[in-house]
Protein backbone atom coordinates (compact mmCIF):
# COMPACT_ATOMS: atom_id res chain seq x y z
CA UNK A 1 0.00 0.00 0.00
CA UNK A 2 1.40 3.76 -0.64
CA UNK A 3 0.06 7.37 -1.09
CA UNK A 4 -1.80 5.98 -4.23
CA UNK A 5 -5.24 5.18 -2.29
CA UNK A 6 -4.97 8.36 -0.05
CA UNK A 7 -8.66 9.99 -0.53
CA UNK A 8 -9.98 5.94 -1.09
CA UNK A 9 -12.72 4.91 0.61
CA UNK A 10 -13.11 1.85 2.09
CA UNK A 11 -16.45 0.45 2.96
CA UNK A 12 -18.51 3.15 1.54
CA UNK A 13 -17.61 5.08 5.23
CA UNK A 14 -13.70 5.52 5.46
CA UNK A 15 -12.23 7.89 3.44
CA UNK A 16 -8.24 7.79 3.96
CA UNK A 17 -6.77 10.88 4.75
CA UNK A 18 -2.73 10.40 5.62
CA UNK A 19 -0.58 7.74 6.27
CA UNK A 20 0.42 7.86 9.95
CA UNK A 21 1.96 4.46 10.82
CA UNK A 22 3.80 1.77 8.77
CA UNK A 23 4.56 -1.77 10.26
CA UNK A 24 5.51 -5.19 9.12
CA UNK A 25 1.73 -6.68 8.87
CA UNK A 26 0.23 -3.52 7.91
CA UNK A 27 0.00 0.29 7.31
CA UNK A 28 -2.06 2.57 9.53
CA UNK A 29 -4.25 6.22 7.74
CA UNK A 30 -6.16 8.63 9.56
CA UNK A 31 -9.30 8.38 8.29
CA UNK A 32 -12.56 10.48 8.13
CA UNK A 33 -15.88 8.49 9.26
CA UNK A 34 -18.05 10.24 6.42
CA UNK A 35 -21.18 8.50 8.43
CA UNK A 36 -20.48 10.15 12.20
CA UNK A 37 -18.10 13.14 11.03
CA UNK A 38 -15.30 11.95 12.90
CA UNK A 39 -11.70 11.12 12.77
CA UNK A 40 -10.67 7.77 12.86
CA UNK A 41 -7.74 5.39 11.89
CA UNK A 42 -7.51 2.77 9.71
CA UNK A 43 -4.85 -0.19 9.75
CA UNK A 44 -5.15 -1.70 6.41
CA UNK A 45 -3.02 -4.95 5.96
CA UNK A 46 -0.49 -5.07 2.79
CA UNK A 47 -2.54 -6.55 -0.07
CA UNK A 48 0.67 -8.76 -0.35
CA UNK A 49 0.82 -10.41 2.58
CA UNK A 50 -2.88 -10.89 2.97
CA UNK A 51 -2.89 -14.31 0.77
CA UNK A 52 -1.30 -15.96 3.57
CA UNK A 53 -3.48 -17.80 5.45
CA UNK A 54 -1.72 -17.33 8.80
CA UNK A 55 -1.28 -13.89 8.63
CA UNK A 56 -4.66 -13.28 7.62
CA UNK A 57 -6.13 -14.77 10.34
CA UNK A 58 -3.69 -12.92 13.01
CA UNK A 59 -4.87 -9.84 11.48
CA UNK A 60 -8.70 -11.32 11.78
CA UNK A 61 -7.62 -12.13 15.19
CA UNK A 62 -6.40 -9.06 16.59
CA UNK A 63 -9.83 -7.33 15.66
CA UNK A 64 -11.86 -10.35 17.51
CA UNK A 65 -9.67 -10.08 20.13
CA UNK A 66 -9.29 -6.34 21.13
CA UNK A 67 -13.26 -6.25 19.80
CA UNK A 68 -13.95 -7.78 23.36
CA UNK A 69 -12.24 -5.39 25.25
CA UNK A 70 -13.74 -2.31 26.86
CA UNK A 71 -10.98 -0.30 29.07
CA UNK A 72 -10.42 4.06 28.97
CA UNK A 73 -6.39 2.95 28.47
CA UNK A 74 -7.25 0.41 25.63
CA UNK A 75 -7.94 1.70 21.88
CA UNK A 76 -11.01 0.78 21.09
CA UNK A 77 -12.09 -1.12 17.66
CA UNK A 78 -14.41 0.68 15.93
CA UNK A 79 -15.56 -1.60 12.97
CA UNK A 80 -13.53 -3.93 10.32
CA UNK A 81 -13.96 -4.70 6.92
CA UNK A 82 -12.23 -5.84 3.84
CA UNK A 83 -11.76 -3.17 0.69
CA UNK A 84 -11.82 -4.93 -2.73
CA UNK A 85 -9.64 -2.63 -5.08
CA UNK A 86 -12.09 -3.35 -7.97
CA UNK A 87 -14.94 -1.42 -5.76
CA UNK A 88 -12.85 0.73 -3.99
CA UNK A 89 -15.96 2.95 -3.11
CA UNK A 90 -18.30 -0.05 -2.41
CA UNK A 91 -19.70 -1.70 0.96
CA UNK A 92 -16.89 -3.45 3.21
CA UNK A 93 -17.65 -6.18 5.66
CA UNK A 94 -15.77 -9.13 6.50
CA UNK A 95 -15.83 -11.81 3.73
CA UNK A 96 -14.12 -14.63 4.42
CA UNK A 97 -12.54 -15.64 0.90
CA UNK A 98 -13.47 -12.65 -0.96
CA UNK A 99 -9.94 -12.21 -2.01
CA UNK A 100 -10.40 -8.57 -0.45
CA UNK A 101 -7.50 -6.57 1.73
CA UNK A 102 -8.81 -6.77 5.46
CA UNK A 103 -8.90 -3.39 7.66
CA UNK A 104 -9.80 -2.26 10.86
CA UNK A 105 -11.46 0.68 12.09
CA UNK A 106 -9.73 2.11 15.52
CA UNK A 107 -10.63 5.44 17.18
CA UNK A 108 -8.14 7.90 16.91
CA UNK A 109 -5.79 9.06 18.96
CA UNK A 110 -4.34 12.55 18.34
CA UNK A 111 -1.10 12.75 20.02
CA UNK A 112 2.32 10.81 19.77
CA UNK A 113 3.70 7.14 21.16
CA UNK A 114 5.83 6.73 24.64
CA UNK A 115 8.47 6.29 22.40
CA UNK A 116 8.17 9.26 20.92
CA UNK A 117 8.24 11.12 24.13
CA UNK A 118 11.05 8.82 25.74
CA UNK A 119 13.02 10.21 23.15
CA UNK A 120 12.49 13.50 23.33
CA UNK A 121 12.47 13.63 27.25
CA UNK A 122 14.02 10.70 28.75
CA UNK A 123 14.35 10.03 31.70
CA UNK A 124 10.96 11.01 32.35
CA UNK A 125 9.94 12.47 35.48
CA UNK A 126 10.15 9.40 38.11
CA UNK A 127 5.90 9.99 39.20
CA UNK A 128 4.86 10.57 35.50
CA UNK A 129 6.84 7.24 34.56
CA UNK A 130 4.94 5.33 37.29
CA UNK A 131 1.42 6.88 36.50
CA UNK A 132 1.81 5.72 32.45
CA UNK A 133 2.89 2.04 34.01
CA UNK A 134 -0.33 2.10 36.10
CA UNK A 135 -2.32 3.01 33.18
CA UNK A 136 -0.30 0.45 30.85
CA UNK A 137 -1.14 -2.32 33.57
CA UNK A 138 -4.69 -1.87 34.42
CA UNK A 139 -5.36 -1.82 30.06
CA UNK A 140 -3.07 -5.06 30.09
CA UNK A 141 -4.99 -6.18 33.42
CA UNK A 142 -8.13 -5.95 32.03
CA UNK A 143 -6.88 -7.69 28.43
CA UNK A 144 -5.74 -10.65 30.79
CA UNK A 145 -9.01 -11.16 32.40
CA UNK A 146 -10.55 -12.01 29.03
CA UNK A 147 -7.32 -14.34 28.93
CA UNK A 148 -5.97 -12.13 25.60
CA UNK A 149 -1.90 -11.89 26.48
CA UNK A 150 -0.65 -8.55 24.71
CA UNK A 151 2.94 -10.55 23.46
CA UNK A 152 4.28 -7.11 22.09
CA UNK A 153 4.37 -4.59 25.09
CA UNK A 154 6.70 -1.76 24.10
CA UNK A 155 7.08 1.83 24.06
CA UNK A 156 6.20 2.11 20.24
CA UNK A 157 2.76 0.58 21.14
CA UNK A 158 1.52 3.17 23.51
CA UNK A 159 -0.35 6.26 22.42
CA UNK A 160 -0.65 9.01 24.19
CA UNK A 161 -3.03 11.56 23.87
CA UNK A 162 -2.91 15.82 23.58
CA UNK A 163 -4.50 15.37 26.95
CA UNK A 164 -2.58 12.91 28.56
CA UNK A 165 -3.16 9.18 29.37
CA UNK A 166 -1.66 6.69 27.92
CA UNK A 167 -3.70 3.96 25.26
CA UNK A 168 -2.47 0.74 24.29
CA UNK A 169 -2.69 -0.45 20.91
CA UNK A 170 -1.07 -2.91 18.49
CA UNK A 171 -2.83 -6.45 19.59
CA UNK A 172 -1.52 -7.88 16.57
CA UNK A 173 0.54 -10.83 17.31
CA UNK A 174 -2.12 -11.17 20.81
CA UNK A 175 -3.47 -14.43 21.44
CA UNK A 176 -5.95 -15.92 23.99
CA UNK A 177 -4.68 -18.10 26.20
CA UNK A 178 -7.16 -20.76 25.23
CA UNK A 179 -6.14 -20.47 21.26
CA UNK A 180 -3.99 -23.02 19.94
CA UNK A 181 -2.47 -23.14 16.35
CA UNK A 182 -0.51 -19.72 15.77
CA UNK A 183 2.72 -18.82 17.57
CA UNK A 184 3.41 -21.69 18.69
CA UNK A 185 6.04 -23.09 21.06
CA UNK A 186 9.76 -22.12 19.21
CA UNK A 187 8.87 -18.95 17.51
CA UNK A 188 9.53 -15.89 18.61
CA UNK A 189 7.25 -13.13 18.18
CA UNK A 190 7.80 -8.81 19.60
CA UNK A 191 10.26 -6.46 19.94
CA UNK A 192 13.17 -8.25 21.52
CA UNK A 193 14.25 -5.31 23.51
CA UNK A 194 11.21 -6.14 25.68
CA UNK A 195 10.74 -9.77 25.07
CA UNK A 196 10.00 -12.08 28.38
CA UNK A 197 12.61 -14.66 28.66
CA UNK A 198 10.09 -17.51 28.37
CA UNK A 199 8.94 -15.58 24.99
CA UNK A 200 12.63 -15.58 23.66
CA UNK A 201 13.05 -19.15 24.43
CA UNK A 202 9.34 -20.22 22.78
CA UNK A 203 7.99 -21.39 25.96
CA UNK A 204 4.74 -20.94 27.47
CA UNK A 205 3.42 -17.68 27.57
CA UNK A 206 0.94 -16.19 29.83
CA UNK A 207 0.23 -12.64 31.73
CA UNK A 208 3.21 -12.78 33.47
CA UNK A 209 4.93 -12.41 30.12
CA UNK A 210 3.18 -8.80 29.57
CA UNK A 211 4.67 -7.96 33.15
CA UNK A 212 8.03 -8.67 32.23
CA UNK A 213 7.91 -6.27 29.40
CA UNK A 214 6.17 -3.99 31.17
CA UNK A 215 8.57 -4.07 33.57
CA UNK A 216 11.05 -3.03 30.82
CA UNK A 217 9.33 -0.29 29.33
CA UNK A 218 9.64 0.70 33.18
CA UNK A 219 13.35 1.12 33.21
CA UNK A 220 13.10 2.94 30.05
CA UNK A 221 10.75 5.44 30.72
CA UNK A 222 13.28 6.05 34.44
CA UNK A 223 16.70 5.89 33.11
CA UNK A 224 16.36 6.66 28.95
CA UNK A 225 17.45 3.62 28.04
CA UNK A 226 16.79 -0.05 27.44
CA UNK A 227 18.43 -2.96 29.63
CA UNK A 228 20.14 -4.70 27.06
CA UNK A 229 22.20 -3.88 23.53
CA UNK A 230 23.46 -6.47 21.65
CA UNK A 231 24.74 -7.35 18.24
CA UNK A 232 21.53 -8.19 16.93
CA UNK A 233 18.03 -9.35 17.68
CA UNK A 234 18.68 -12.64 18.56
CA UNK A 235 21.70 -11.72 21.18
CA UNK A 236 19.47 -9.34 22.93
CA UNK A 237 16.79 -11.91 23.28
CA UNK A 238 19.09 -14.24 24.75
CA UNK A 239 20.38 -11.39 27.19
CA UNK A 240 16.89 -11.20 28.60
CA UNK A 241 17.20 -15.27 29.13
CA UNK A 242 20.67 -14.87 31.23
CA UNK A 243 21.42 -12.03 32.22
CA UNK A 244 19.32 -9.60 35.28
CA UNK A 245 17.93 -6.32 34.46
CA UNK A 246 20.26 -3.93 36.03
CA UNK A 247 19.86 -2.20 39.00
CA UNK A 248 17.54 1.23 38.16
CA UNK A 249 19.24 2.99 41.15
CA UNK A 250 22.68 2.71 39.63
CA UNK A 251 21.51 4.76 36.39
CA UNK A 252 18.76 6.83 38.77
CA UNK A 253 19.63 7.43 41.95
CA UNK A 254 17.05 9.42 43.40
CA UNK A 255 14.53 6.78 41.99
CA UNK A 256 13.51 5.37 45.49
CA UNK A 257 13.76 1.79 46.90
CA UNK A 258 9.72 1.34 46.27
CA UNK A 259 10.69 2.18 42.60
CA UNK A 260 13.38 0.12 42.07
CA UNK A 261 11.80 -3.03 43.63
CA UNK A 262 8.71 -2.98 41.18
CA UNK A 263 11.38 -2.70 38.68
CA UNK A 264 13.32 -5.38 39.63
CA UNK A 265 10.22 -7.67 40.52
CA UNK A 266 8.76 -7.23 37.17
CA UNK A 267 11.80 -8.25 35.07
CA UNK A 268 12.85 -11.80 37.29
CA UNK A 269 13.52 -14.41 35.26
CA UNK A 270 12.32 -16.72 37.75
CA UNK A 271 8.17 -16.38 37.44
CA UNK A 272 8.23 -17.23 40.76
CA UNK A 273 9.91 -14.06 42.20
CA UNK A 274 8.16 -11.98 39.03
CA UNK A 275 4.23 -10.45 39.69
CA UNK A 276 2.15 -13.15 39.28
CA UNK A 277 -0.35 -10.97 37.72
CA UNK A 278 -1.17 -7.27 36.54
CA UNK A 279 -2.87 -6.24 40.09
CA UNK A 280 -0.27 -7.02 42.68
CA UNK A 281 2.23 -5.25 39.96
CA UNK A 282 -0.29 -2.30 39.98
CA UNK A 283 -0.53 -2.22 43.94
CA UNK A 284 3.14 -2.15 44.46
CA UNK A 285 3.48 0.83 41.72
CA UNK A 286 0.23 2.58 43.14
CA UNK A 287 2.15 3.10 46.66
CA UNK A 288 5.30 3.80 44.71
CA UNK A 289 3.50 6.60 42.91
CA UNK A 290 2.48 7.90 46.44
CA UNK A 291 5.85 7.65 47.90
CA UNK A 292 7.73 9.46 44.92
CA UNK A 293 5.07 12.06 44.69
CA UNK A 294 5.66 12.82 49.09
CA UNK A 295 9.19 13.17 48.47
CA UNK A 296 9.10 15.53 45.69
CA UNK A 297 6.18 17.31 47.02
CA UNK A 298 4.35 17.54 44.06
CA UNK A 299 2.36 15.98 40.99
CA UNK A 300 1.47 17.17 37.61
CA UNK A 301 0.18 15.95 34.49
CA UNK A 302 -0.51 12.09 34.35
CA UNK A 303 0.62 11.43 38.11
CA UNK A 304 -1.99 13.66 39.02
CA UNK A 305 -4.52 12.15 36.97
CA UNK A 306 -3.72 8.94 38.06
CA UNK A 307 -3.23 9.98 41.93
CA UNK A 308 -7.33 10.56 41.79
CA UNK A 309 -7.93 7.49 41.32
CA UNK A 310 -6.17 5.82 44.18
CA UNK A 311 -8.18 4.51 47.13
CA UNK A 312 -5.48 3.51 49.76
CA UNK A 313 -4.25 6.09 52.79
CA UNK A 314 -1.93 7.83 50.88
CA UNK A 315 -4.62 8.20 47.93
CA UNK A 316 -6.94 10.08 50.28
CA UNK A 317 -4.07 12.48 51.46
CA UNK A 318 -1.30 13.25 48.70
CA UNK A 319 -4.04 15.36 45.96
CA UNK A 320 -4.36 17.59 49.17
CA UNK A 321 -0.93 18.73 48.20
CA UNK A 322 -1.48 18.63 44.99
CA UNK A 323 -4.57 21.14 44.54
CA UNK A 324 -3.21 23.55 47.45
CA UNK A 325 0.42 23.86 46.77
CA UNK A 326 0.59 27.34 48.73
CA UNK A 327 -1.00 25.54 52.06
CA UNK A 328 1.32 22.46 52.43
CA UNK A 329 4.25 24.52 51.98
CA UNK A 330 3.27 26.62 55.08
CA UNK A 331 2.76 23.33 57.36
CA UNK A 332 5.88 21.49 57.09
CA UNK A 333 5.07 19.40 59.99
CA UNK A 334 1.75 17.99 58.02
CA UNK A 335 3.81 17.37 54.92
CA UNK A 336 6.08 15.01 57.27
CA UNK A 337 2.97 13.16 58.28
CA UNK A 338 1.92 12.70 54.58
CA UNK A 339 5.19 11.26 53.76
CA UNK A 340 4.93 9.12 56.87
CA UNK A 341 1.85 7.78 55.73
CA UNK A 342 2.99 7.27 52.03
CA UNK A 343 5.84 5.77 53.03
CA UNK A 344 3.48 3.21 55.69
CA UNK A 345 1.34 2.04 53.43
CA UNK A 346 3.47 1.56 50.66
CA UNK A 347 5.52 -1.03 52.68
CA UNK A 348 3.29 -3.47 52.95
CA UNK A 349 3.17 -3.79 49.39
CA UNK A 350 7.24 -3.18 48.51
CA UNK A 351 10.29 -2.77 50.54
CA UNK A 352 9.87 -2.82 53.67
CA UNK A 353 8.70 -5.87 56.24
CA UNK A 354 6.60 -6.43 59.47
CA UNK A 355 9.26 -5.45 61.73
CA UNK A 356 12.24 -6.36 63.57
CA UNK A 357 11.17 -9.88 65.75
CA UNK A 358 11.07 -9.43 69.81
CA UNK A 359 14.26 -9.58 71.68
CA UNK A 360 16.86 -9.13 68.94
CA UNK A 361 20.05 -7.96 69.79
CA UNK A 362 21.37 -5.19 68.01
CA UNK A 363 25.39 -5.13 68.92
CA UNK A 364 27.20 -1.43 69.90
CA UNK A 365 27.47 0.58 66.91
CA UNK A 366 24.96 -1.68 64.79
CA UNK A 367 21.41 -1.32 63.87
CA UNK A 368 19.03 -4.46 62.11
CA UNK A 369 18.01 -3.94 58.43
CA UNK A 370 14.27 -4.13 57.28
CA UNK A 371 13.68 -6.47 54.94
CA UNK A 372 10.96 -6.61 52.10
CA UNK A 373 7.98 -9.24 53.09
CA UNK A 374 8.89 -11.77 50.35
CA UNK A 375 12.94 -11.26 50.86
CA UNK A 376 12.94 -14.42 52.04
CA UNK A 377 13.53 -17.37 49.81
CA UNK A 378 14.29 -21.47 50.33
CA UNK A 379 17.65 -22.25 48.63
CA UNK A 380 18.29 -25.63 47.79
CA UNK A 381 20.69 -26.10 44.79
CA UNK A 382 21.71 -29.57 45.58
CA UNK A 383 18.10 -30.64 45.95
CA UNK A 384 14.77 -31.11 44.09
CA UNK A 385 13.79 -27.84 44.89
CA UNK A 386 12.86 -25.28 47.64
CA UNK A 387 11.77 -26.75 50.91
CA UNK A 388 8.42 -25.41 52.30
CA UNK A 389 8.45 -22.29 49.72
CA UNK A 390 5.09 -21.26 51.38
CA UNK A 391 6.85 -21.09 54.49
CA UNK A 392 9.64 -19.12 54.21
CA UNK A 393 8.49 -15.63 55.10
CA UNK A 394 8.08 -16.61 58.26
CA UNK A 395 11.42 -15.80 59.13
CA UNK A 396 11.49 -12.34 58.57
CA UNK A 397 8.17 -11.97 59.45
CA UNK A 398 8.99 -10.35 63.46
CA UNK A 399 6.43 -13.16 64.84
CA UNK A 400 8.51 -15.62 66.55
CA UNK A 401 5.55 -18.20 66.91
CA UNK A 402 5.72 -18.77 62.80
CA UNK A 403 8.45 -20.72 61.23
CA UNK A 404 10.19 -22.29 58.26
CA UNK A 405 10.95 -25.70 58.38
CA UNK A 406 12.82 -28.20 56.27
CA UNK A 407 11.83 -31.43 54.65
CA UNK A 408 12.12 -34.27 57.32
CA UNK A 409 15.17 -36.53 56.43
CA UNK A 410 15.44 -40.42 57.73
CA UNK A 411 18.27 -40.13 60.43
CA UNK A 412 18.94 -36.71 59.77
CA UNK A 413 21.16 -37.05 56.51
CA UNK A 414 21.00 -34.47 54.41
CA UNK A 415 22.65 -36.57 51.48
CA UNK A 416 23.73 -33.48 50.32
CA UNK A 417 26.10 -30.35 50.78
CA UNK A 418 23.32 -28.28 52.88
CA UNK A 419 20.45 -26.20 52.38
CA UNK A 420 19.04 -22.85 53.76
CA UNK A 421 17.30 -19.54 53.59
CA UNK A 422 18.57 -16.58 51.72
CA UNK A 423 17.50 -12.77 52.22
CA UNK A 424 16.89 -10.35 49.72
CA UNK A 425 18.73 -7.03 51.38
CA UNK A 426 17.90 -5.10 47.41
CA UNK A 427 19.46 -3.09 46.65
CA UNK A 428 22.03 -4.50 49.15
CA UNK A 429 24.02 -3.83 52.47
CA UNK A 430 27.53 -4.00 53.69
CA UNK A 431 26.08 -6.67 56.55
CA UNK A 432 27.77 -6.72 59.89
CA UNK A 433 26.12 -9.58 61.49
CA UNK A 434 23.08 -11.72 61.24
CA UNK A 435 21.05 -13.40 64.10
CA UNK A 436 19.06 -16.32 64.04
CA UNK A 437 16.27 -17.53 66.40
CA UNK A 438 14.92 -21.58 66.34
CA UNK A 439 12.71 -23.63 68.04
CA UNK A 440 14.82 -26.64 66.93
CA UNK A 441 18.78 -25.20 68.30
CA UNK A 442 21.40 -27.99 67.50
CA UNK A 443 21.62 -27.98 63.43
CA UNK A 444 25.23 -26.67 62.11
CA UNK A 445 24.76 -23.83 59.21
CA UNK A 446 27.04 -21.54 57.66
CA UNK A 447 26.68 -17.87 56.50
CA UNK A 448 27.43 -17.12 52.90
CA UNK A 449 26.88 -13.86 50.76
CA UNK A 450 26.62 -12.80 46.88
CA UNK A 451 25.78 -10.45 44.45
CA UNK A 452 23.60 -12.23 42.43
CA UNK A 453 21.08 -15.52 43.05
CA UNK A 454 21.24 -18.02 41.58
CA UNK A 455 18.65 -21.59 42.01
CA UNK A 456 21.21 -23.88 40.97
CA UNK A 457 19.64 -27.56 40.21
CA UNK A 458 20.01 -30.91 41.54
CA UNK A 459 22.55 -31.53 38.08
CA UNK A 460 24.67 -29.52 40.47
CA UNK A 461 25.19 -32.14 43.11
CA UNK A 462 29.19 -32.58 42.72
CA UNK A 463 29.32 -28.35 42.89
CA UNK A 464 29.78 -26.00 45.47
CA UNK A 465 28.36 -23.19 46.72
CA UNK A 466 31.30 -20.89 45.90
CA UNK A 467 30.71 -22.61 42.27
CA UNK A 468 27.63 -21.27 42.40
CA UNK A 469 29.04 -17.33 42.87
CA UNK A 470 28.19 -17.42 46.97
CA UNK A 471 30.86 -16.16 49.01
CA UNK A 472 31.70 -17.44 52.56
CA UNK A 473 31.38 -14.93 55.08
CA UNK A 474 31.17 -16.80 58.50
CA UNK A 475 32.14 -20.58 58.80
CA UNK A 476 29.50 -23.74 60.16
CA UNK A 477 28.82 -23.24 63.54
CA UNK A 478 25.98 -24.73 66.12
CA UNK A 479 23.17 -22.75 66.39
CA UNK A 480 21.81 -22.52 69.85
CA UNK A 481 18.00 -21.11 70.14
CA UNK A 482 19.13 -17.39 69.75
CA UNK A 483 22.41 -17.08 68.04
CA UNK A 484 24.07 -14.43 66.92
CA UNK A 485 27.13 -14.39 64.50
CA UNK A 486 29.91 -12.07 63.31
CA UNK A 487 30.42 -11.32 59.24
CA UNK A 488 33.50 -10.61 57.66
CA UNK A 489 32.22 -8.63 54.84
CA UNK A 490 35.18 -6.40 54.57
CA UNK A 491 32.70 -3.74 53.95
CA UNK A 492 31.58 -5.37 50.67
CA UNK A 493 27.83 -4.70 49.76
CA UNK A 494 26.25 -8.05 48.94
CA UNK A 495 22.47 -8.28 48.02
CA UNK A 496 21.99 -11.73 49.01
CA UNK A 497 22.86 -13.26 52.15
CA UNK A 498 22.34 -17.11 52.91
CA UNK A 499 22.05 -18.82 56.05
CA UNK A 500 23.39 -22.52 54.59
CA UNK A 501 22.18 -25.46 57.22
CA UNK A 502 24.82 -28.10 56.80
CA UNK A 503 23.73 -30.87 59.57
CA UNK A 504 20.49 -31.32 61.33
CA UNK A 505 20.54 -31.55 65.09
CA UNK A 506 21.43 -35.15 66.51
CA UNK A 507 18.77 -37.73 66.74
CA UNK A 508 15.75 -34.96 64.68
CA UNK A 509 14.93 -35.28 61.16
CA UNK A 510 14.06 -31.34 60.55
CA UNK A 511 15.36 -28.22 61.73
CA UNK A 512 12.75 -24.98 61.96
CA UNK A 513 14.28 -21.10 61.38
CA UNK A 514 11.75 -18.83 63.16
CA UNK A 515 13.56 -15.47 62.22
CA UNK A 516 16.76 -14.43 60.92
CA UNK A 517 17.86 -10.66 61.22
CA UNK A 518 20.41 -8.83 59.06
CA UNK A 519 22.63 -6.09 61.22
CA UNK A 520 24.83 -3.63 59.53
C-alpha cells in the first residue's frame, strides 16, 4: 500500500486521509468516518501479505480479540472490513474468501507514542513514569481477564493523547490463552528489547509475560534507556534469558527503593519471584506513585490524573498537596505526616517488612536492616527444589511463633552439601552480622553472601556453593536457640545473604528457622 489510495474509501464510510503508521503486517491512515463526522484510523493490511493464510487470520484475530475489550487505556475497535480494489468505493464487511485486503477501524488518537516522548524527554519524570505504568497495567490487566496476552508490550505501542493518558494499541501478534495453532512453542514473536525470557526461548506464555515487558518499558521510561544492547536481535533476546535487568538505582539514583523493587520484581527471570499478575504489579506501583510524589512534594500531568484514582491512605491524602500547593508549603510538619503515611502504606506492598522480631540484639554501633515481606527465599541447589516455599516468610516476618521448616530426612542425613534460607537485602548492604532464632537449636549452618542468586539444580550435586558465585562470610557453627554471628564482609555490599544449614541436630529429622535478622 502507498500514497496511491490516499482519498480511497473503504467500505462506503472511510475515506483515507494520511498515512500515519507503517509496520511489518500492515500500514495505519487517519481516516474520516463520512457517516459520524469523525476522525478515525484505519490499519489496512499489505494486499501482499494478505494471501497468507496465517497472517490473515492474526490480522482477523487481533480485531476479535481487542473487539472484546472495553478499558479508557485500551484503543477501542471501531468496525472492520475488507476493501476490494475493484470497488474501492463499495460496501466493506468481512468476507471470508473474498480475495479482499482486510482493515480495521480504531478510534483515533491525536497525540504521539511513549516512544516518541522517551526520546524526546528521557528520563521522564520518576511519578509521571509510574502513572503511564499504572495506566499500561490496568489496560493489560483488564486484556488478561478475558485471557488475551498482549505478546508485544513496548514503548512504540503506547499512544498518548494531547491530553494525557496513555492507550495501548497494536494487539496484533495477541493471542488468547485458550487459542492453539498460531505462535506456537519455538517462535519468537515482539520487539526483543522487551521480550520475556520464556517468549525468547518459545515457551509458554501467559500474563506474566506482559509484566516482564512492562517491567522493561519501566526502566526505560526512568533511566532513557533499554536494559540490554546487543549485536543483533537474537543476542538481545538471549540477554533477557541470562542475564538480570540492572539495578535502576545505579543509572537513577534518586529513583527510590519502592521504585526500584517494582522494577526489579517485574523483570525476574524466575516467574516465581516476578508479579504473578497485573494487580499485585499495579498495587506495588500505586504506593510507589504515592511515595515518589511525598518526596518531591508535588504531581502534575498524568501522576496527578492517576493519583485521583487511588483509594489507599496515601490516595486520600497526597491530591491535598497537589490542589493547594501554597497551604502544604506553610505546614511542614503535616507534609512530614503525609510522607509518613505514604511511606506506611506503601511497605506493605514493597520494601519494607513487618518489623524487627522481639528480643533481637542489636550489637554497639549496629542497627538491624528491614527487609521486604517476600525477601525471604528457600535455597536448595543440591536438591529437588525449595523446601516449604510457602513457608519461608516466616522468618522475617517479626512473629517468633511462625516458622520455616525443612523437609524431614530419615536419620537426619541431608545426602547433600546443605540447604538454607537466603534474604533479599535489594538493593544490598555491607552486613555486619546476622542473628538467628529456632525452636529446633542444635543444626550446624554456615553464612554465605553474593551479588547475584542463583537456584542452581540438583545436576549440580558434585558443585559448590562458591561454584555457584556465593561467598563465605562466617564458617559452620551450632546454632543454639538465639544465636548471633559475626560477618566478615570487609565492607563489601552483597544483596543476598544465605544462612546454609549443613547438619540437622542429633537424633531430629528437621530443623525450623523462626527469624533471621540482618545487622549492619
Amino acid at each position: 500500500m502507498n500514497n496511491a489510495i490516499l482519498g480511497t474509501t473503504l467500505g462506503g464510510r472511510y475515506r483515507l486521509d494520511a498515512r500515519i503508521g507503517h509496520g511489518g503486517m500492515s500500514t495505519v491512515y487517519r481516516a474520516f468516518d463520512t457517516v459520524l463526522e469523525r476522525q478515525v484510523a484505519i490499519k489496512l493490511m499489505h494486499r501482499e501479505i494478505a494471501s497468507d493464510s496465517d497472517q490473515l487470520e492474526r490480522f482477523r484475530r487481533e480485531a476479535r480479540a481487542v473487539a472484546q475489550l472495553n478499558h479508557p487505556h485500551i484503543v477501542t475497535v471501531i468496525d472492520a472490513g475488507e476493501w476490494d480494489a475493484r470497488n474501492e468505493d463499495g460496501p466493506g464487511g468481512i468476507q471470508a474468501g473474498a480475495g479482499g485486503t482486510p482493515y480495521i477501524v480504531l478510534e483515533h488518537v491525536a497525540g504521539e507514542t511513549l516512544k516518541d516522548l522517551i526520546r524526546r524527554d528521557a528520563p521522564l519524570d520518576v511519578p509521571t513514569a509510574l502513572a503511564y505504568g499504572i495506566e499500561i497495567a490496568r489496560a493489560l490487566g483488564a486484556a488478561h481477564t478475558q485471557e488475551i496476552v498482549h505478546r508485544d508490550v513496548k514503548p512504540q505501542n503506547v499512544l498518548l493523547g494531547e491530553e494525557g493518558g496513555a492507550k495501548i494499541t497494536d494487539f496484533g501478534i495477541a493471542r488468547t490463552l485458550s487459542e492453539v495453532g498460531l505462535t506456537m512453542d519455538g517462535r519468537v514473536l515482539g520487539t526483543t528489547d522487551y521480550v520475556s525470557p520464556e517468549q525468547a526461548l518459545g515457551q509458554a506464555v501467559t500474563g506474566q509475560s506482559d509484566v516482564y515487558s512492562l517491567g522493561v518499558v519501566l526502566y526505560e521510561m526512568l533511566t532513557g534507556s533499554v536494559p540490554y544492547k546487543g549485536e543483533s536481535p537474537v543476542a538481545v533476546a538471549m540477554m533477557h534469558v541470562r542475564e538480570e535487568v540492572p539495578d535502576v538505582q545505579l543509572s537513577r539514583p534518586e529513583v527510590s527503593a519502592a521504585t526500584a523493587v517494582v522494577v526489579e520484581r517485574a523483570t525476574a527471570k524466575d516467574l516465581r519471584r516476578r508479579y504473578p499478575d497485573m494487580a499485585s504489579m499495579i498495587a506495588d506501583m500505586e504506593e510507589a506513585l504515592a511515595i515518589e510524589t511525598a518526596r518531591s512534594g508535588q504531581a502534575t500531568g498524568e501522576a496527578t490524573a492517576v493519583l485521583r484514582t487511588l483509594h489507599s491512605p496515601a490516595r486520600r491524602l497526597l491530591p491535598w498537596r497537589v490542589r493547594h500547593p501554597a497551604r502544604w508549603a506553610i505546614s511542614l510538619a503535616l507534609l512530614a505526616a503525609i510522607v509518613a503515611v505514604a511511606i506506611v502504606a506503601a511497605a506493605r506492598h514493597t520494601h519494607s517488612g513487618t518489623g524487627v522480631a522481639p528480643d533481637v540484639h542489636s550489637g554497639a554501633g549496629t542497627t538491624p536492616v528491614v527487609l521486604a515481606q517476600k525477601a525471604a527465599s528457600s535455597y536448595n541447589p543440591f536438591g529437588t527444589g525449595p523446601e516449604h516455599a510457602e513457608d519461608v516468610a516466616s522468618v522475617v516476618d517479626g512473629d517468633l511463633n511462625t516458622s520455616w521448616s525443612t523437609e524431614h530426612y530419615i536419620n537426619g542425613n541431608l545426602g547433600k552439601p546443605g540447604l538454607g534460607v537466603s534474604l533479599d537485602a535489594a538493593p544490598g548492604v555491607a552486613a555486619r552480622s546476622i542473628e538467628i532464632q529456632t525452636p529446633t537449636p542444635g543444626f550446624t549452618a554456615a553464612i554465605y553472601a553474593s551479588t547475584g542468586l542463583t537456584s542452581g539444580s540438583s545436576s549440580g550435586a558434585g558443585q559448590s556453593l562458591t561454584a555457584l558465585g556465593w561467598t563465605a562470610l562466617a564458617p559452620a557453627r551450632t546454632i543454639g536457640a538465639h544465636t548471633t554471628i559475626a560477618i566478615d564482609s570487609s565492607g563489601l555490599v552483597y544483596r543476598y545473604y544465605l544462612v546454609w544449614l549443613t547438619r540437622l541436630p542429633p537424633g531430629q529429622e528437621t530443623s525450623e528457622i523462626s527469624e533471621v535478622t540482618l545487622f549492619r
